[in-house]
Protein backbone atom coordinates (compact mmCIF):
# COMPACT_ATOMS: atom_id res chain seq x y z
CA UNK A 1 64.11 58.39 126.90
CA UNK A 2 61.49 59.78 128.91
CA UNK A 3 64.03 62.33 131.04
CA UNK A 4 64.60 63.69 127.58
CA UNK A 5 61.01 64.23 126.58
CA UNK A 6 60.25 65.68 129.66
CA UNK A 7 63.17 67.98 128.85
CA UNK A 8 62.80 69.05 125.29
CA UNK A 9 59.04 69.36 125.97
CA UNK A 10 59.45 71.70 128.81
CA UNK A 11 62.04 73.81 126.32
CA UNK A 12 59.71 74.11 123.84
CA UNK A 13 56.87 75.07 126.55
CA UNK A 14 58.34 77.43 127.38
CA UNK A 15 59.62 78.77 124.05
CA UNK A 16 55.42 78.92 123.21
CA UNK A 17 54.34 80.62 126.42
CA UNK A 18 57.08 83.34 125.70
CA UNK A 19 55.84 83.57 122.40
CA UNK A 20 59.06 83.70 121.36
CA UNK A 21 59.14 84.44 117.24
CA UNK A 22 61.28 81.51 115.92
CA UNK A 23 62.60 81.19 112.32
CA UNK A 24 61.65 77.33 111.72
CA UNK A 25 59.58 74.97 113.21
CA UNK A 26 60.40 72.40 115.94
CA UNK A 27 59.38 69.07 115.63
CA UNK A 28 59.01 66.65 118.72
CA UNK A 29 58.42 63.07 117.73
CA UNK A 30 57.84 60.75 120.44
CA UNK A 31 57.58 57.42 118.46
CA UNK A 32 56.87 53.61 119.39
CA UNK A 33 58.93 50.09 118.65
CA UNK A 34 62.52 51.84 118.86
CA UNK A 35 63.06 48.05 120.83
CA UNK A 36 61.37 46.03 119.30
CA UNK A 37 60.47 46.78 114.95
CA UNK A 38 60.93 50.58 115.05
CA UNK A 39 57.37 50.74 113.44
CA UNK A 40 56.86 54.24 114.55
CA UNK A 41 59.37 56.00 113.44
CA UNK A 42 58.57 54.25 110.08
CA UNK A 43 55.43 55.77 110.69
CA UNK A 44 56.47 58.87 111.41
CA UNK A 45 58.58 58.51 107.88
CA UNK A 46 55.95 57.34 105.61
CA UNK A 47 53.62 59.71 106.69
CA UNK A 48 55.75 62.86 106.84
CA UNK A 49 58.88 62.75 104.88
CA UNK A 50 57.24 64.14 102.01
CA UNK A 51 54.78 67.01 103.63
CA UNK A 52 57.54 68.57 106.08
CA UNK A 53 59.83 71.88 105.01
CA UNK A 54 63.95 71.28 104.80
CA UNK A 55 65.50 70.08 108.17
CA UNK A 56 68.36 71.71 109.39
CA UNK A 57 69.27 68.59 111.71
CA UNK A 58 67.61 66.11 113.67
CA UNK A 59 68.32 64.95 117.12
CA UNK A 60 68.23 61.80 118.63
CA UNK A 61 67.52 61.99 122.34
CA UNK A 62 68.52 58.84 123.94
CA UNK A 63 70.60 58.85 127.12
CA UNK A 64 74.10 59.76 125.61
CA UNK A 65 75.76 61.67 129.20
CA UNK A 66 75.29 64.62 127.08
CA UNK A 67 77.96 62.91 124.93
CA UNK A 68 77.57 63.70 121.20
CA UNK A 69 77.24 61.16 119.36
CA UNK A 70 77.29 60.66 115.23
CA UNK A 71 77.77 56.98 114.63
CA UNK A 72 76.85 53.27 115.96
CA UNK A 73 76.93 50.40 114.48
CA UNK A 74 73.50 48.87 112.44
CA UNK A 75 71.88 45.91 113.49
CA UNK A 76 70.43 42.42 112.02
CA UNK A 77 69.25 39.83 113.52
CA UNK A 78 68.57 36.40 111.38
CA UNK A 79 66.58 33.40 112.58
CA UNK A 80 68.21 30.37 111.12
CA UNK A 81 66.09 27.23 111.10
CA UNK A 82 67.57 23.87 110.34
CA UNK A 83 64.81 21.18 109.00
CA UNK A 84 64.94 17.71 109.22
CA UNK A 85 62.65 14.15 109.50
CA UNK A 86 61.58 12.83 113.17
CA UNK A 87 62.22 9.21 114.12
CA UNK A 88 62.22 7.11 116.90
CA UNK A 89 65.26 8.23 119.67
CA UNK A 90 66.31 3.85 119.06
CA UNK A 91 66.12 4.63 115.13
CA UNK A 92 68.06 7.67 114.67
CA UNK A 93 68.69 6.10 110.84
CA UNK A 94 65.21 6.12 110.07
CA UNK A 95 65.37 10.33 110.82
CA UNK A 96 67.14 13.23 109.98
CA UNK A 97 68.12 15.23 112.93
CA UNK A 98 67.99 19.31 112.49
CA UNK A 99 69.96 19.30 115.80
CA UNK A 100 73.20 17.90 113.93
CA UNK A 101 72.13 20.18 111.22
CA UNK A 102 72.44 22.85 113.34
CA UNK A 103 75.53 21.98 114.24
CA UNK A 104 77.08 21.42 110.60
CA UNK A 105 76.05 25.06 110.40
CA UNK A 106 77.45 26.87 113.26
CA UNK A 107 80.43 25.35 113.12
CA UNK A 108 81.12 26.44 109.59
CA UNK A 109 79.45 30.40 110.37
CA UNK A 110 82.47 30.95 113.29
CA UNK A 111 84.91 30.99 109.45
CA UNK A 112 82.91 33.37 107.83
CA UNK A 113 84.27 36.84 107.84
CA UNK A 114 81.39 39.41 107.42
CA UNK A 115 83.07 42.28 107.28
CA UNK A 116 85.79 43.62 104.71
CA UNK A 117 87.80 46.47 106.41
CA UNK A 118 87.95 47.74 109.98
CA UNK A 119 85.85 51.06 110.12
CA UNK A 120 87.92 53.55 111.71
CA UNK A 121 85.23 54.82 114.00
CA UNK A 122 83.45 51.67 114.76
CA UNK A 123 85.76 48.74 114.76
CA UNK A 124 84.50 45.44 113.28
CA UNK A 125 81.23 44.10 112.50
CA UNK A 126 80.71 41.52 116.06
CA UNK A 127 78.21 38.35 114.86
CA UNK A 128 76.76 36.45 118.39
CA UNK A 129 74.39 33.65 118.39
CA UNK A 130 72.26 34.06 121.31
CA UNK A 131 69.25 31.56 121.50
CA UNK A 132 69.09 28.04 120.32
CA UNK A 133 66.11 25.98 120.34
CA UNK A 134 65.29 22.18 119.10
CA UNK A 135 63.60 18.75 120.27
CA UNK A 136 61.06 17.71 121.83
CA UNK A 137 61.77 14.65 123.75
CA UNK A 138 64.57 12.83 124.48
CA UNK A 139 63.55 9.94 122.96
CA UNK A 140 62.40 11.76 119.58
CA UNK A 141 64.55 12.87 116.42
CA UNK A 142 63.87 16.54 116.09
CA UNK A 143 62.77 17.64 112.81
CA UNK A 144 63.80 21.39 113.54
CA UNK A 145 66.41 23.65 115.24
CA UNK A 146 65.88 27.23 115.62
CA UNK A 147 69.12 29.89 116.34
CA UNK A 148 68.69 33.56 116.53
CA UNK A 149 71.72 35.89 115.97
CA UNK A 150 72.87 39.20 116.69
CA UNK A 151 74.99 40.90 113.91
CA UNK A 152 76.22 44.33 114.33
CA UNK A 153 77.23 45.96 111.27
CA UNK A 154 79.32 48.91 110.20
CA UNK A 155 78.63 51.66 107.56
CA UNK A 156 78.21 50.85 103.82
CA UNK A 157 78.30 46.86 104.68
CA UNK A 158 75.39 44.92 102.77
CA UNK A 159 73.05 43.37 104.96
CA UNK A 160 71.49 41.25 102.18
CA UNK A 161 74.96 40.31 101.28
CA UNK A 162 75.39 38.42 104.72
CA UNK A 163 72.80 37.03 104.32
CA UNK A 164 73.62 35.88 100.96
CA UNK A 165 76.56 34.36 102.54
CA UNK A 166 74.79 32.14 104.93
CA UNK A 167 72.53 30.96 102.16
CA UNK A 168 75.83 29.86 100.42
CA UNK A 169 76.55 28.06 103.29
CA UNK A 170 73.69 25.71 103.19
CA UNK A 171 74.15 25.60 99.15
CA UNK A 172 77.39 23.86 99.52
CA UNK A 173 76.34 21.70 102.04
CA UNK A 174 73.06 20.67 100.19
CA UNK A 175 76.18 19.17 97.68
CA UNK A 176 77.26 17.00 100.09
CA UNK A 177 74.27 16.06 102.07
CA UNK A 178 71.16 15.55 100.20
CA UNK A 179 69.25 15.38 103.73
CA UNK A 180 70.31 19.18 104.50
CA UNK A 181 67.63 21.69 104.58
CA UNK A 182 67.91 25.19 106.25
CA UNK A 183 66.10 28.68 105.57
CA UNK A 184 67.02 32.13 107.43
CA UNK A 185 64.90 34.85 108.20
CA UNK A 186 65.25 38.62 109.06
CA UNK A 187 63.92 39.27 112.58
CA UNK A 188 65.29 42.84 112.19
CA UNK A 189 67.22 45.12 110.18
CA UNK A 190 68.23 49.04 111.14
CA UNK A 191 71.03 50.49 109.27
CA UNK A 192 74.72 51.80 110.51
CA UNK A 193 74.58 54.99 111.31
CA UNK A 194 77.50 57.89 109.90
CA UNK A 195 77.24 61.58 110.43
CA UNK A 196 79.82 63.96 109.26
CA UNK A 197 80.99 65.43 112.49
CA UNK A 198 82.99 68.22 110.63
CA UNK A 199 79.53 69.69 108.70
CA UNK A 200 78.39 72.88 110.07
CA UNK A 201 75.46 71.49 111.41
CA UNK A 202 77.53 68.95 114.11
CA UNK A 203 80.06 71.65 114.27
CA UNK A 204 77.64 74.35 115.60
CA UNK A 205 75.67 72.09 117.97
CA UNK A 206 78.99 70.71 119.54
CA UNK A 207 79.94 74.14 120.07
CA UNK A 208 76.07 75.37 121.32
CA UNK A 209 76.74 72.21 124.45
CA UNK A 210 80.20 72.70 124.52
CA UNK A 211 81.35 69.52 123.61
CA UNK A 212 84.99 69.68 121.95
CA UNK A 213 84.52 66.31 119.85
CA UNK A 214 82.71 63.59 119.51
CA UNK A 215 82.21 60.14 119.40
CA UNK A 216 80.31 56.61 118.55
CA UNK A 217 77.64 54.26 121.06
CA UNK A 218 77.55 50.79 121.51
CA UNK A 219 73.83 50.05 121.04
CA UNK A 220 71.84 50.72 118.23
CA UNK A 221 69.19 54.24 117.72
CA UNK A 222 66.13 54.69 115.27
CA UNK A 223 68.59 57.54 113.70
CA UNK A 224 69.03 55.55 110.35
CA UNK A 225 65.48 55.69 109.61
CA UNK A 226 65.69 59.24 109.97
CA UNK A 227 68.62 59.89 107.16
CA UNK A 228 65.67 60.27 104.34
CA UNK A 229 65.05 63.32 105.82
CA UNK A 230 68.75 64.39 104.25
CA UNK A 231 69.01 66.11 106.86
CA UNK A 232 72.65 65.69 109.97
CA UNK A 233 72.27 63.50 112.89
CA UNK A 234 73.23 63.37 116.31
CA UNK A 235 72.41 61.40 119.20
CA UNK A 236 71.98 63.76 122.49
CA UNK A 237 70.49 63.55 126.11
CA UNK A 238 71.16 63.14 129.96
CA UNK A 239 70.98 60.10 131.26
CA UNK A 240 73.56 57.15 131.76
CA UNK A 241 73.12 54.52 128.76
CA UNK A 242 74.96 51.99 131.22
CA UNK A 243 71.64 52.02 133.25
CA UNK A 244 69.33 51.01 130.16
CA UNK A 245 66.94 47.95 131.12
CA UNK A 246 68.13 47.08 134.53
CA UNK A 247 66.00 46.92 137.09
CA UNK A 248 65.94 50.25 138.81
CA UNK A 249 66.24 51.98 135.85
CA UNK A 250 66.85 55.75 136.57
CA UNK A 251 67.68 58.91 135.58
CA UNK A 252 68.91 61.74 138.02
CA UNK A 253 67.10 65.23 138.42
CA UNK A 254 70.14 67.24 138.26
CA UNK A 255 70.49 65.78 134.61
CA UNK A 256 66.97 66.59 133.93
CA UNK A 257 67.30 70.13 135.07
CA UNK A 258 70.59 70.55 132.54
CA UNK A 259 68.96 68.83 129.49
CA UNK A 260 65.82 71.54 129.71
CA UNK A 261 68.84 74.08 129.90
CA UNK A 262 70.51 72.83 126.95
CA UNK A 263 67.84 71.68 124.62
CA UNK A 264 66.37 75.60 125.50
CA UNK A 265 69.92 76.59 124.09
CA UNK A 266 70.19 74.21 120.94
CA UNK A 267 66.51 76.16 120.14
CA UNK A 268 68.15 79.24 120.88
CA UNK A 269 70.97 78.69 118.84
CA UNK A 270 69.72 77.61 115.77
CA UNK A 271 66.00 79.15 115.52
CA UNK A 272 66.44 82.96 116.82
């Protein structure tokens, strides 16, 4: 993300120290928490959406191979916690163990099917637990067990709705066992994102970068907070998305040199 802000900045620099007459405004928003909460491009929503003129298209600048990109998948991720009563490891009767809980619970979540049709850009919606947590001593009944998931979710599919579904879950086995007791939580929730890539809009920037079509990403982009605006989407930049968050974390020149040449011709294109 930063080669592309160095990029688009040094466009628009130079746009401004041509004083080249343009017939709209361009608007750079470097925003916070696209990892973590995305709190500020919801900043950047609340405070604008309202004040700023119509917007002819927005784009996304994470590292895309200067790939265009108009849909991913949305993202959710639930904390699950299983409740229980602490005993003595010799008097597991005495307890209620979350970690059996737990276990009641994902066993039954592998049947549930999230999803109701295959989207024909972006597959299936993929549901991974990733962290577990519970006990603390091996002599001790643990009176909670923690799970956090990862749920990737395709276009138009209810997020409250899965979660209404794992809440039927522990209804049903409340029924059955008095001594069950679970709660989930949203961690975080970011929309699928869908942009027509036949409007005029993804038609005339594919044509500006010369891309011939385009396509979908893996991972997940502060885009869908962006759709208020009512205005297209892509994602666009250099940079190699395979290299996100390893350890030597890079992006080359050459790419940095092309994406000031490109992002000067998407201005050009749309805004002489």
């Amino acid at each position: 993300m930063k080669g592309s802000i160095a990029a688009l900045i040094t466009a628009v620099e130079q746009f401004t120290a041509d004083k080249t007459e343009l017939k709209g405004d361009i608007i750079i928003a470097a925003v916070a928490g696209e990892e973590t909460d995305s709190c500020g491009i919801k900043k950047f929503i609340a405070d604008y959406k309202d004040k700023l003129p119509p917007v002819a298209g927005v784009i996304v600048a994470e590292p895309t191979n200067f790939e265009v990109i108009t849909a991913h998948r949305g993202l959710l991720w639930l904390e699950v916690d299983t409740k229980g009563r602490t005993a003595h490891g010799s008097m597991p009767h005495l307890g209620v163990n979350a970690i059996n809980s737990m276990r009641l619970f994902l066993d039954e979540i592998e049947k549930i099917k999230l999803s109701i049709e295959k989207h024909p850009l972006l597959g299936d919606c993929s549901m991974s637990v990733n962290t577990i947590s519970g006990g603390k001593a091996v002599n001790v009944i643990p009176d909670l067990c923690s799970v956090k998931i990862d749920i990737r979710t395709t276009p138009n599919q209810s997020h409250s709705e899965i979660i209404e579904k794992f809440e039927s879950v522990f209804s049903r086995f409340k029924k059955t066992r008095p001594e069950f007791d679970a709660e989930v939580k949203t961690v975080r929730d970011v929309g699928a994102l869908e942009t027509d890539s036949h409007c005029d809009f993804v038609k005339n920037f594919c044509s500006t970068v010369d891309c011939k079509e385009t396509t979908t990403a893996g991972f997940c982009t502060d885009g869908p907070f962006l759709a208020g605006l009512g205005a297209p989407i892509v994602i666009f930049g250099p940079g190699n998305s395979e290299l996100a968050h390893k350890p030597d974390e890079y992006i080359e020149l050459t790419d940095l040199e092309k994406a000031f040449g490109v992002y000067s011709k998407i201005i050009q294109q749309f805004l002489r």
